[in-house]
N, C-alpha and C. Protein backbone atom coordinates (compact mmCIF):
# COMPACT_ATOMS: atom_id res chain seq x y z
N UNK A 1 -27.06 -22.89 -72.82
CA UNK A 1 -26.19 -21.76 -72.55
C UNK A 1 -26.41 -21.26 -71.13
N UNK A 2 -25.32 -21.26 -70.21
CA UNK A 2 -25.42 -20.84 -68.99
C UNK A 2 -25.20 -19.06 -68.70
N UNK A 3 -26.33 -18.63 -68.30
CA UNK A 3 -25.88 -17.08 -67.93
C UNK A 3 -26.18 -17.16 -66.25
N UNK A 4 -25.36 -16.13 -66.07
CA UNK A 4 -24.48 -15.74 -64.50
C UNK A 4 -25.15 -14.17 -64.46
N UNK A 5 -25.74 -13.64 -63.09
CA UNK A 5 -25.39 -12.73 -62.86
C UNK A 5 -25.53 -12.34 -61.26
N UNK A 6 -24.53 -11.58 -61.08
CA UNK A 6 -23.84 -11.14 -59.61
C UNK A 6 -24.45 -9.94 -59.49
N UNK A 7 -25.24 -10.10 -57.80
CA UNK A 7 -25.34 -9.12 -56.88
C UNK A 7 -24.94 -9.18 -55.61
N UNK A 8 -25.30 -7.82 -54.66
CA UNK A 8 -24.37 -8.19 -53.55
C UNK A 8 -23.13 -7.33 -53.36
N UNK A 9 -22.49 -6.77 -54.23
CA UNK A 9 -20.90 -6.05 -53.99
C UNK A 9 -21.90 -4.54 -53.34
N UNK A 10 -21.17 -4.29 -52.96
CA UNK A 10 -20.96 -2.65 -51.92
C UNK A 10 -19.73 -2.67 -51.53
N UNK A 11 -20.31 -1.57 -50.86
CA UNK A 11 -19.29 -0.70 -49.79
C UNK A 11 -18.96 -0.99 -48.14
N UNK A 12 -18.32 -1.90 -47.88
CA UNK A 12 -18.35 -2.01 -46.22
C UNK A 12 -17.00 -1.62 -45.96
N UNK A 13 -17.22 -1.51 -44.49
CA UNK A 13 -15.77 -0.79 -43.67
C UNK A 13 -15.11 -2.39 -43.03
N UNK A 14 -13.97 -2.42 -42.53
CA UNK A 14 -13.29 -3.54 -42.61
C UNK A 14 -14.05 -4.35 -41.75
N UNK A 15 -14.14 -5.48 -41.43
CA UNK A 15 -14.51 -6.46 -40.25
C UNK A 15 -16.18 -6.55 -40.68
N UNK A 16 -16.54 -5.74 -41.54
CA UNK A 16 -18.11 -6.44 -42.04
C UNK A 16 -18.21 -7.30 -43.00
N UNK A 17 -19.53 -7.55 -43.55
CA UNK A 17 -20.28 -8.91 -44.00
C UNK A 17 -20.78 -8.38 -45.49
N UNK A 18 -20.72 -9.37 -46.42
CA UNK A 18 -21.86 -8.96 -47.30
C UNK A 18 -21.71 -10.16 -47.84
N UNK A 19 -23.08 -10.71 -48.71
CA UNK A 19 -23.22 -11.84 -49.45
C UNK A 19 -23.79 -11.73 -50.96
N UNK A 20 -22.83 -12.24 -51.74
CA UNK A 20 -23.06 -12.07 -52.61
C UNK A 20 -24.04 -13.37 -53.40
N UNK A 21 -24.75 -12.78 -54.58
CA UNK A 21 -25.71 -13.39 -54.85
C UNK A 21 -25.64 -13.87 -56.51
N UNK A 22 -25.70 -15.12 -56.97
CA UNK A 22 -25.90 -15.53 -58.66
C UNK A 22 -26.52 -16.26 -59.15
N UNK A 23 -27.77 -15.38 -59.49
CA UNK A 23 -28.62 -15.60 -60.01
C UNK A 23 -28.15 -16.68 -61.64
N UNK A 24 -28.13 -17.96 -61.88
CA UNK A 24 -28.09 -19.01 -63.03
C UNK A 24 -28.77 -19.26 -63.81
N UNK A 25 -28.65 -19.73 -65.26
CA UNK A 25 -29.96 -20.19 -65.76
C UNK A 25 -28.61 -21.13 -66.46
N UNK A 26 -29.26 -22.42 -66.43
CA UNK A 26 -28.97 -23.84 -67.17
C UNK A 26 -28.20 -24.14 -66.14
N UNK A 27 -27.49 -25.72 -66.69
CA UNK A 27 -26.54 -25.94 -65.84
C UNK A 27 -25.06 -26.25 -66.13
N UNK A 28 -24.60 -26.99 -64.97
CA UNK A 28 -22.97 -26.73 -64.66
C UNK A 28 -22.20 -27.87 -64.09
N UNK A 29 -20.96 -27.81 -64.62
CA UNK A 29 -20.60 -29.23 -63.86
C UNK A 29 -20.01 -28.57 -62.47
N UNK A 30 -19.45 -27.19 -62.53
CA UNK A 30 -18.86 -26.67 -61.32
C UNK A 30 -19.03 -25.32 -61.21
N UNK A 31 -19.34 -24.49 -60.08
CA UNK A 31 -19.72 -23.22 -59.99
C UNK A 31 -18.66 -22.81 -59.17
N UNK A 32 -18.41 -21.26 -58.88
CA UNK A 32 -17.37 -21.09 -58.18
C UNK A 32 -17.59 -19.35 -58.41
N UNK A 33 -16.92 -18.74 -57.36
CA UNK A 33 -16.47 -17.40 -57.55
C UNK A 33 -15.31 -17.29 -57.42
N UNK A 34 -14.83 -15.85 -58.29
CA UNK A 34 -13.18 -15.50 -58.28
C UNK A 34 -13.57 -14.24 -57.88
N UNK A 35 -12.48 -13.66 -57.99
CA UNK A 35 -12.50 -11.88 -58.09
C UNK A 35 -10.73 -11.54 -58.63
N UNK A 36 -11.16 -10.17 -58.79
CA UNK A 36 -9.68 -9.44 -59.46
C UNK A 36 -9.35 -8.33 -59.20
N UNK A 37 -8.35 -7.86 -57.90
CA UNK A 37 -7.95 -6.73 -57.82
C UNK A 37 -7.73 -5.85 -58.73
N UNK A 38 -7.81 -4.65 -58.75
CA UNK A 38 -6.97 -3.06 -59.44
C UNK A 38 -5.46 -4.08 -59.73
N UNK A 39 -4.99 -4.36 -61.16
CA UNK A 39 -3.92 -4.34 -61.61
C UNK A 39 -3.82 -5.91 -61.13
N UNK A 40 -4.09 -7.30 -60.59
CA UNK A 40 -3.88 -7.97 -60.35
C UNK A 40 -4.74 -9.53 -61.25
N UNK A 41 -3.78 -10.49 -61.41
CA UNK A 41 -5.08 -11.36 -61.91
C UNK A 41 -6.11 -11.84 -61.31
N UNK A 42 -7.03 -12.26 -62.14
CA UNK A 42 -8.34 -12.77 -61.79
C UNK A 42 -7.97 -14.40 -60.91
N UNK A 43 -8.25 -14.28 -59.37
CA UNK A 43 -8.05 -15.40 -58.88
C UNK A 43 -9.12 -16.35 -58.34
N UNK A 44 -9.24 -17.41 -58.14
CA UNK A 44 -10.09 -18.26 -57.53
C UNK A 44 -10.33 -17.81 -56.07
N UNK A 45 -11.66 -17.58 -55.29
CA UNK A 45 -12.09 -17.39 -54.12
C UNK A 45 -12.79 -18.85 -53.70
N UNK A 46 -13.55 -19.47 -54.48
CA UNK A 46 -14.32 -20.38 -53.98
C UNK A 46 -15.12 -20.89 -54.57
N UNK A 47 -15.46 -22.64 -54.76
CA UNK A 47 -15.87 -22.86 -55.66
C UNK A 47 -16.86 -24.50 -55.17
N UNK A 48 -17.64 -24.47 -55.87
CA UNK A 48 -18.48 -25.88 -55.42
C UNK A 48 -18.22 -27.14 -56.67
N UNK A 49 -17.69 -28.52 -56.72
CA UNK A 49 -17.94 -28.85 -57.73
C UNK A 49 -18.93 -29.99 -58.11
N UNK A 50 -19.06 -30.68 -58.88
CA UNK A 50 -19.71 -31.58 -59.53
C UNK A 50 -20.16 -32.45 -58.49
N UNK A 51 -19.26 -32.70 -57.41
CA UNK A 51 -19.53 -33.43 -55.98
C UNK A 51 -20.32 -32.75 -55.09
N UNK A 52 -20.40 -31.61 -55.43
CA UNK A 52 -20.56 -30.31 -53.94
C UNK A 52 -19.83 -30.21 -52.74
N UNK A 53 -18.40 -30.83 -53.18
CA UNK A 53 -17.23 -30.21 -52.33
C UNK A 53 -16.73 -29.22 -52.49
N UNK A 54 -16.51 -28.36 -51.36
CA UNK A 54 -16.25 -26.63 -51.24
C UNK A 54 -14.99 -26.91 -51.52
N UNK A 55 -14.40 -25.74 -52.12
CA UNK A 55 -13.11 -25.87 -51.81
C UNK A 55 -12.74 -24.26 -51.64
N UNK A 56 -11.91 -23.36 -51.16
CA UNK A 56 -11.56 -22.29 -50.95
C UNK A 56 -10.00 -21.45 -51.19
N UNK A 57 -9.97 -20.61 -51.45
CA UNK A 57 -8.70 -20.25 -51.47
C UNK A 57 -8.52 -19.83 -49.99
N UNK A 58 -6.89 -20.16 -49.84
CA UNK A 58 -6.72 -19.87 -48.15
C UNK A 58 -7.20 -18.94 -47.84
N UNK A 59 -6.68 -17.87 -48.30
CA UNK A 59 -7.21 -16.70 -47.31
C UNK A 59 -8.44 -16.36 -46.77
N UNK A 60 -9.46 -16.34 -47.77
CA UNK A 60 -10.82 -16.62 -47.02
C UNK A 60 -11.04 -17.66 -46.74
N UNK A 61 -10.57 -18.82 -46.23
CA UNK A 61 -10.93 -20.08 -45.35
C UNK A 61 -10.98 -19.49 -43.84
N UNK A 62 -12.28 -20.12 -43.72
CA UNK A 62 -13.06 -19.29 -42.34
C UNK A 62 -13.50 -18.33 -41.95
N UNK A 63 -13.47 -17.34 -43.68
CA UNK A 63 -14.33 -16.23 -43.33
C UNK A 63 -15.37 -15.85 -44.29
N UNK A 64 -14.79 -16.63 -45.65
CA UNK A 64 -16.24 -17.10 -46.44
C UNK A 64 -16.87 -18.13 -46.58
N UNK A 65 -18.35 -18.23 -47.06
CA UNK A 65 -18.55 -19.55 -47.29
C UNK A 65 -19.50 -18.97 -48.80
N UNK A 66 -19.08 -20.41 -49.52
CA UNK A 66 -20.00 -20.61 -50.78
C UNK A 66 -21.20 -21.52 -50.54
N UNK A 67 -22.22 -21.47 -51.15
CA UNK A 67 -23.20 -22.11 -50.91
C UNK A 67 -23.98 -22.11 -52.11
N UNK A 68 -25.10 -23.09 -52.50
CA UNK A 68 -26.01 -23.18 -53.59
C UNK A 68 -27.34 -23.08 -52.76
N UNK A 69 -28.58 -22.76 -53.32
CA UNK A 69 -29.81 -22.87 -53.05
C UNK A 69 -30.15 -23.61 -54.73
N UNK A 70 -30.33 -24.92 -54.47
CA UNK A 70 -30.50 -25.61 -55.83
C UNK A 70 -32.24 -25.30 -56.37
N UNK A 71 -33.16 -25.21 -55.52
CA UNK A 71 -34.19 -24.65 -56.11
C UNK A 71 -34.35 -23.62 -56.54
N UNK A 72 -33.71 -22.49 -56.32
CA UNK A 72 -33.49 -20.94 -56.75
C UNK A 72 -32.54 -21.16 -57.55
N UNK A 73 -32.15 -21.96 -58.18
CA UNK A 73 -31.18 -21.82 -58.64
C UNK A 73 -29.80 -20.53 -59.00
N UNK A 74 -29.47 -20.68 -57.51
CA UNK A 74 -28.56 -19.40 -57.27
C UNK A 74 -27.46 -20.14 -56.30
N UNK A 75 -26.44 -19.31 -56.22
CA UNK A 75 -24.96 -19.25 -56.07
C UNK A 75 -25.01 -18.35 -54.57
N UNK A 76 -24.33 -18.41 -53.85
CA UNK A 76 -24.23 -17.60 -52.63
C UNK A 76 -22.56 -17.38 -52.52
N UNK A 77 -22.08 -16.72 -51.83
CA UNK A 77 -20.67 -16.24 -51.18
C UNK A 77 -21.27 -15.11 -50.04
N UNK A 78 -21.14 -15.70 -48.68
CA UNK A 78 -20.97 -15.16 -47.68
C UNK A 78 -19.83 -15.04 -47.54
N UNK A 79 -19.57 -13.22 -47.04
CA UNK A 79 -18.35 -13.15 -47.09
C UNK A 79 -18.24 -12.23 -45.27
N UNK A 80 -17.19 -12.60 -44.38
CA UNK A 80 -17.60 -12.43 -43.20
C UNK A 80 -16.23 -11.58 -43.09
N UNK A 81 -16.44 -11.06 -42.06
CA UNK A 81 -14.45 -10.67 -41.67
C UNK A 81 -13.96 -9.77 -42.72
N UNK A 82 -14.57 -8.84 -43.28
CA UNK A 82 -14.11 -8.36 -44.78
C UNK A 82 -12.94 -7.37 -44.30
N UNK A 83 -11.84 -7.72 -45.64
CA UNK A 83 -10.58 -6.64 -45.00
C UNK A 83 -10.42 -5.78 -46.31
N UNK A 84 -9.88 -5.40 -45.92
CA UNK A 84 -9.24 -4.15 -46.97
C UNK A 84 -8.73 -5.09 -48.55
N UNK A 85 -8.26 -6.16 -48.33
CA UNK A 85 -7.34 -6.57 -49.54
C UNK A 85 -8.35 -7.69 -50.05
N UNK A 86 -9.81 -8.14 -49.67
CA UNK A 86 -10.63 -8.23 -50.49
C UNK A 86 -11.06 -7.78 -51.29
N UNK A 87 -10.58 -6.23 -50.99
CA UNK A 87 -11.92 -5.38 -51.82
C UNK A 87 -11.44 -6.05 -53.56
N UNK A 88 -12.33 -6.01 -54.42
CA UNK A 88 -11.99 -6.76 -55.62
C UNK A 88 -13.11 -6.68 -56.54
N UNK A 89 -13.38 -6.92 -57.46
CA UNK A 89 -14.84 -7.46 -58.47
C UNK A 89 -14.55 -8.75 -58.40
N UNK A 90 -15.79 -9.18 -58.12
CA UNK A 90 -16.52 -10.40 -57.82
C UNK A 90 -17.12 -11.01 -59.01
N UNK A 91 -16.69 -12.52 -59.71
CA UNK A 91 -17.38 -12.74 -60.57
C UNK A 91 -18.07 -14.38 -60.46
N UNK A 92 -18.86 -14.36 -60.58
CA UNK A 92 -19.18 -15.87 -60.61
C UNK A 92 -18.83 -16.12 -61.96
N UNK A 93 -18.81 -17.96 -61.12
CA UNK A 93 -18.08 -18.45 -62.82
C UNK A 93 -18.90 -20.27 -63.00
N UNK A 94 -19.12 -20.31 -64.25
CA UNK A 94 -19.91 -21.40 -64.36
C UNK A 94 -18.32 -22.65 -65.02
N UNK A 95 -18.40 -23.77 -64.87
CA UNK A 95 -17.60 -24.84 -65.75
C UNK A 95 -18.70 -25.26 -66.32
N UNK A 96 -18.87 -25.62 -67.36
CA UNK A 96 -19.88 -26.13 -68.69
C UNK A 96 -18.95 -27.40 -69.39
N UNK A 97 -17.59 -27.43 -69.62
CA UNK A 97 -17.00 -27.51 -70.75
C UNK A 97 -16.73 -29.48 -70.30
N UNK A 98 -16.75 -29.61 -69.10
CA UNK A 98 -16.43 -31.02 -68.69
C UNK A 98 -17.44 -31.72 -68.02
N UNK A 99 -17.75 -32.66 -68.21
CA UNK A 99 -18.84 -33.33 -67.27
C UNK A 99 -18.52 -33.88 -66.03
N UNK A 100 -16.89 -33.28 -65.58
CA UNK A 100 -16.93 -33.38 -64.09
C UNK A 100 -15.70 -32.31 -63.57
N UNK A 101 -16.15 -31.95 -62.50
CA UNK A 101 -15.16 -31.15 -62.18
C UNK A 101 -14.86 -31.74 -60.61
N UNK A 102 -13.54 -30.87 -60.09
CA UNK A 102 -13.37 -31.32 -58.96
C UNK A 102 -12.38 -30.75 -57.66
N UNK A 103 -12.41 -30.02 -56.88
CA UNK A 103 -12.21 -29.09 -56.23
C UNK A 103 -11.03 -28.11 -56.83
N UNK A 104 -11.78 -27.84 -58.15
CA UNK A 104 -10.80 -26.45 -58.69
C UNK A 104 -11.24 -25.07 -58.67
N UNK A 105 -10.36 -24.63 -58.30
CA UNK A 105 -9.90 -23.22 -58.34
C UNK A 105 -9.55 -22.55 -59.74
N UNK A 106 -9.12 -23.29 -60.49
CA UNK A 106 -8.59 -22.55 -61.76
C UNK A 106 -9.30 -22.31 -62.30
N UNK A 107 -8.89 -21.25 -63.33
CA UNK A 107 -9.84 -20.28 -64.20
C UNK A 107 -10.24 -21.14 -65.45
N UNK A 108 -9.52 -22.30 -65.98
CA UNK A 108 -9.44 -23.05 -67.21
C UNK A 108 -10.17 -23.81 -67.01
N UNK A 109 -10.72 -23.82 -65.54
CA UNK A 109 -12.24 -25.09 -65.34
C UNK A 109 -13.29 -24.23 -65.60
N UNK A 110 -13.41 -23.12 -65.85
CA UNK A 110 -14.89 -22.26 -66.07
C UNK A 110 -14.76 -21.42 -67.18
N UNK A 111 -15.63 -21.48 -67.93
CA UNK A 111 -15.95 -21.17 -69.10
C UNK A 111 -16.73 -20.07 -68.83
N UNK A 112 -17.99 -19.81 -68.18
CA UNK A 112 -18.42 -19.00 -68.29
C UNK A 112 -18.71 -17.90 -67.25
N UNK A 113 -18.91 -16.67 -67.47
CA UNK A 113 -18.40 -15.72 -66.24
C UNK A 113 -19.61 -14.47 -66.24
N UNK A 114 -19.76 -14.13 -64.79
CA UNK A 114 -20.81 -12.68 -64.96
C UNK A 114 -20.17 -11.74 -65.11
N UNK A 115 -20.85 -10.58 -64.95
CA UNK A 115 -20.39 -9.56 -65.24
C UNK A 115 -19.51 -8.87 -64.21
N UNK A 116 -19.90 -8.92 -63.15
CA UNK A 116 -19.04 -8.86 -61.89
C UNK A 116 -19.82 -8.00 -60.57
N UNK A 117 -19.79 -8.03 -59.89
CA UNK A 117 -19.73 -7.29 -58.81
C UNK A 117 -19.01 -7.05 -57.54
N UNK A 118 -18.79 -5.14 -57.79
CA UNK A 118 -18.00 -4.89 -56.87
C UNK A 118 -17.93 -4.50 -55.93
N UNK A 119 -17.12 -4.98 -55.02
CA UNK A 119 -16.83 -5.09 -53.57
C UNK A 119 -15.73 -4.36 -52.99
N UNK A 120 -15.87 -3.22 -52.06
CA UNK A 120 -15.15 -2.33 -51.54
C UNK A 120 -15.05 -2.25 -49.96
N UNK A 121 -13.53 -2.95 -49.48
CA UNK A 121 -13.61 -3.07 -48.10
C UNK A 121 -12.66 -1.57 -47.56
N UNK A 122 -13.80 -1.07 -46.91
CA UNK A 122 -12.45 0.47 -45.88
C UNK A 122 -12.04 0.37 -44.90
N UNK A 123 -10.96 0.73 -44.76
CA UNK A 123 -10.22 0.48 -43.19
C UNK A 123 -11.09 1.41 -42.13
């Protein structure tokens, strides 16, 4: 059984940094973070898979990066350039359910999810 949990969300003013952090236990065929605006669905931000090919949703291409520390077994999202229409809850998300995954974004590749952390960008 894979548990997730997210740290890392605050409060920054636009054009700052924060990295978020997920802490894992077991494993995964694909890891990834989403987040979900006030009133909006839960979308794909970024995700590592079974290969350890990044893959990203456009908008943060080139201003986040995902990363693993496989001995800590933890999850990273540097998030750089932060704007206003990031601000969101942040969730890491584990895929369990396939023994391979492969530069997805979708929510139907991950099964399992933290609790969230949230992230507030001010103009």
């Amino acid at each position: 059984q894979v548990q997730l949990v997210e740290s890392g969300g605050g409060s920054v003013q636009a054009g700052g940094s924060l990295r978020l952090s997920c802490a894992a236990s077991g494993s995964a065929s694909c890891m990834g973070w989403f987040r979900q605006a006030p009133g909006k669905e839960r979308e794909g931000v970024a995700a590592i898979d079974t290969f350890r090919a990044r893959t990203y949703e456009e908008s943060v291409k080139g201003r986040f990066t995902i990363s693993q520390d496989i001995a800590k077994n933890r999850l990273y999202l540097q998030m750089n350039s932060l704007k206003p229409e990031d601000t969101a809850v942040y969730f890491c998300a584990a895929g369990t359910l396939y023994a391979y995954c492969s530069h997805s974004l979708n929510r139907d590749d991950f099964d399992v999810w933290g609790q969230g952390t949230r992230v507030t960008v001010s103009s």
